[in-house]
Protein backbone atom coordinates (compact mmCIF):
# COMPACT_ATOMS: atom_id res chain seq x y z
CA UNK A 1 34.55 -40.96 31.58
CA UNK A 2 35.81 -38.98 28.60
CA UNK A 3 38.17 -39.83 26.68
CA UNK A 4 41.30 -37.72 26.41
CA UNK A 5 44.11 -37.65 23.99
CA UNK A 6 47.44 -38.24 25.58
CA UNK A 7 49.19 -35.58 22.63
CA UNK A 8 47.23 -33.02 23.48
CA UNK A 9 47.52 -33.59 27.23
CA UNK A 10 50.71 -34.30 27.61
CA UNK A 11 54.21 -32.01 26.62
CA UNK A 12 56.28 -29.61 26.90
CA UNK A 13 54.78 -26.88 29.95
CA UNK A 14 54.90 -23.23 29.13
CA UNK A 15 55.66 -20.69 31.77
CA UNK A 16 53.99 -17.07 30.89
CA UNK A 17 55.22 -14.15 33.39
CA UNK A 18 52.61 -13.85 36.86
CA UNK A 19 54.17 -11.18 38.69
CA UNK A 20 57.19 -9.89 40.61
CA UNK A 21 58.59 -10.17 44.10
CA UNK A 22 58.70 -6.48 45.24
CA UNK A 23 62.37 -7.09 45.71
CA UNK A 24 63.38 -10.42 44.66
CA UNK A 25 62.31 -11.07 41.27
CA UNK A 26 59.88 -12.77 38.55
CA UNK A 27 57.43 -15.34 39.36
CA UNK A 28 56.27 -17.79 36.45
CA UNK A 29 53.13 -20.07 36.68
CA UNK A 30 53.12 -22.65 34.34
CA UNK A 31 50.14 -23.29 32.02
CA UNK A 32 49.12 -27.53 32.21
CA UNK A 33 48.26 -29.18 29.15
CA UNK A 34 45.46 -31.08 30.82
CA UNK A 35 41.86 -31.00 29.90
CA UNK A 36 39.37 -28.69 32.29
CA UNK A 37 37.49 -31.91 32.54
CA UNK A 38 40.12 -33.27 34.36
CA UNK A 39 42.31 -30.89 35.85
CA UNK A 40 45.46 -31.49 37.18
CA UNK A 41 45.15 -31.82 41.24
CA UNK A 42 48.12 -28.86 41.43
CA UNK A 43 49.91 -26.35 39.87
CA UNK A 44 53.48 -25.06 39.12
CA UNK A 45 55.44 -22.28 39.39
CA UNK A 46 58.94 -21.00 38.82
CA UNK A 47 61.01 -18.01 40.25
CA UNK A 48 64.30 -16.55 40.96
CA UNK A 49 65.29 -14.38 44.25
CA UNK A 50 68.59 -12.00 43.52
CA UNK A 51 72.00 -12.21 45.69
CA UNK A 52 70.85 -10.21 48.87
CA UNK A 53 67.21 -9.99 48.70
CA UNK A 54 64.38 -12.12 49.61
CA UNK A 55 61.08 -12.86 48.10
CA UNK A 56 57.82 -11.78 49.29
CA UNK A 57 56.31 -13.48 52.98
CA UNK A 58 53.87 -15.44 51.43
CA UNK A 59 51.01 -17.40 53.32
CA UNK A 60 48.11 -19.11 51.55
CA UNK A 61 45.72 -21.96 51.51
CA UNK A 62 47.62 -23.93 49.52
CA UNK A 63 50.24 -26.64 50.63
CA UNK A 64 53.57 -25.72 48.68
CA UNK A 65 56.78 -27.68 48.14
CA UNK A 66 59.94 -25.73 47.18
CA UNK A 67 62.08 -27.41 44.64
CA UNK A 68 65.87 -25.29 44.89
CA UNK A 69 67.32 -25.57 41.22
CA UNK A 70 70.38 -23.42 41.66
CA UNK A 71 71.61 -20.77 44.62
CA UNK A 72 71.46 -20.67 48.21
CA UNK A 73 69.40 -19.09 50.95
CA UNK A 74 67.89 -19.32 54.49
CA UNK A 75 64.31 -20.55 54.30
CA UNK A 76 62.03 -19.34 57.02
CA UNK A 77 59.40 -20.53 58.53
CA UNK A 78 56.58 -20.88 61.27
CA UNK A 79 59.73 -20.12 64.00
CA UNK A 80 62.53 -22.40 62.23
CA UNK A 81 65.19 -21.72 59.86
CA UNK A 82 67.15 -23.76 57.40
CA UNK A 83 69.85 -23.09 55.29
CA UNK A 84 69.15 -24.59 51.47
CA UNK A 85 70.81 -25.11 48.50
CA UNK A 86 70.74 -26.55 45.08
CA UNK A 87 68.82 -29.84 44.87
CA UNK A 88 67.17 -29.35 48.40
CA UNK A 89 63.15 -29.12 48.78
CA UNK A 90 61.09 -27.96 51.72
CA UNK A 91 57.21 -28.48 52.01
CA UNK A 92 54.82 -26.36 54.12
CA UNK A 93 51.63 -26.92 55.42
CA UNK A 94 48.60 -24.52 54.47
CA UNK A 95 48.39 -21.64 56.02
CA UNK A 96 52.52 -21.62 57.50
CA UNK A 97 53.98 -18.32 56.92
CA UNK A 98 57.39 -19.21 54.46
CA UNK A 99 60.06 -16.88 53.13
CA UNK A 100 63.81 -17.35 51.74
CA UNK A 101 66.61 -14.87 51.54
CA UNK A 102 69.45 -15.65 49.08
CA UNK A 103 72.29 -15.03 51.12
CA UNK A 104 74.80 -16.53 48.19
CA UNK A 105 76.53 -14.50 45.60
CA UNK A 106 74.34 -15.85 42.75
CA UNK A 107 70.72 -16.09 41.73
CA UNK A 108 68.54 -18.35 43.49
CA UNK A 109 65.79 -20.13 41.10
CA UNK A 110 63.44 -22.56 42.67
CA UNK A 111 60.41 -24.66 41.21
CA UNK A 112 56.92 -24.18 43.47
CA UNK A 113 54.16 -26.76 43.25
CA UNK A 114 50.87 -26.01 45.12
CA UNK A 115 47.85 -27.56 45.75
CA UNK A 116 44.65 -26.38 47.54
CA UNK A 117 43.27 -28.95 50.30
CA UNK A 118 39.93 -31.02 49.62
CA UNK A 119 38.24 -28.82 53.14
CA UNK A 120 39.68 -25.29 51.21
């Protein structure tokens, strides 16, 4: 197994700009300091949804957990609905529909991390 130097593989993450929510706002993916030998087994993302909108329906592959950092809004998905708020996280299954309206008077930013399934 190579060996891998833990400064170059470990720190601070950066976040470059991915793209936008067609009405909710900027989505950043972060770039992981590990090695392409040895990938890490997910990846991160970070984005903010303005008072009143929503972000984009998204469905994918991946399994996603939502990490809320600040805000409200009503999460939906599959057929359920669930009010969240700062500190709260939500997971979904591959392949489960998932959208969230902030319905509070300030920004909502949340923290995604995804991972594709070993059968994907």
């Amino acid at each position: 197994m190579p060996s891998t130097n833990p400064a170059t593989t470990s720190g601070v993450v950066t976040f470059d700009h991915w793209y936008d929510f067609t009405e909710g706002g900027p989505v950043h993916r972060a770039l992981l300091p590990f090695s392409s030998t040895a990938p890490a087994p997910f990846e991160v993302a970070r984005w903010s949804v303005a008072p009143n909108t929503s972000n984009d329906l998204d469905v994918h592959r991946s399994r996603e957990v939502w990490i809320i950092v600040a805000g409200t809004g009503t999460v939906t998905f599959a057929d359920q609905a669930s009010v969240l708020r700062a500190g709260d996280v939500v997971a979904f299954d591959s392949r489960v529909p998932h959208q969230i309206r902030n319905d509070g008077p300030e920004l909502l930013l949340a923290v995604s991390v995804y991972w594709l399934q070993g059968d994907d």
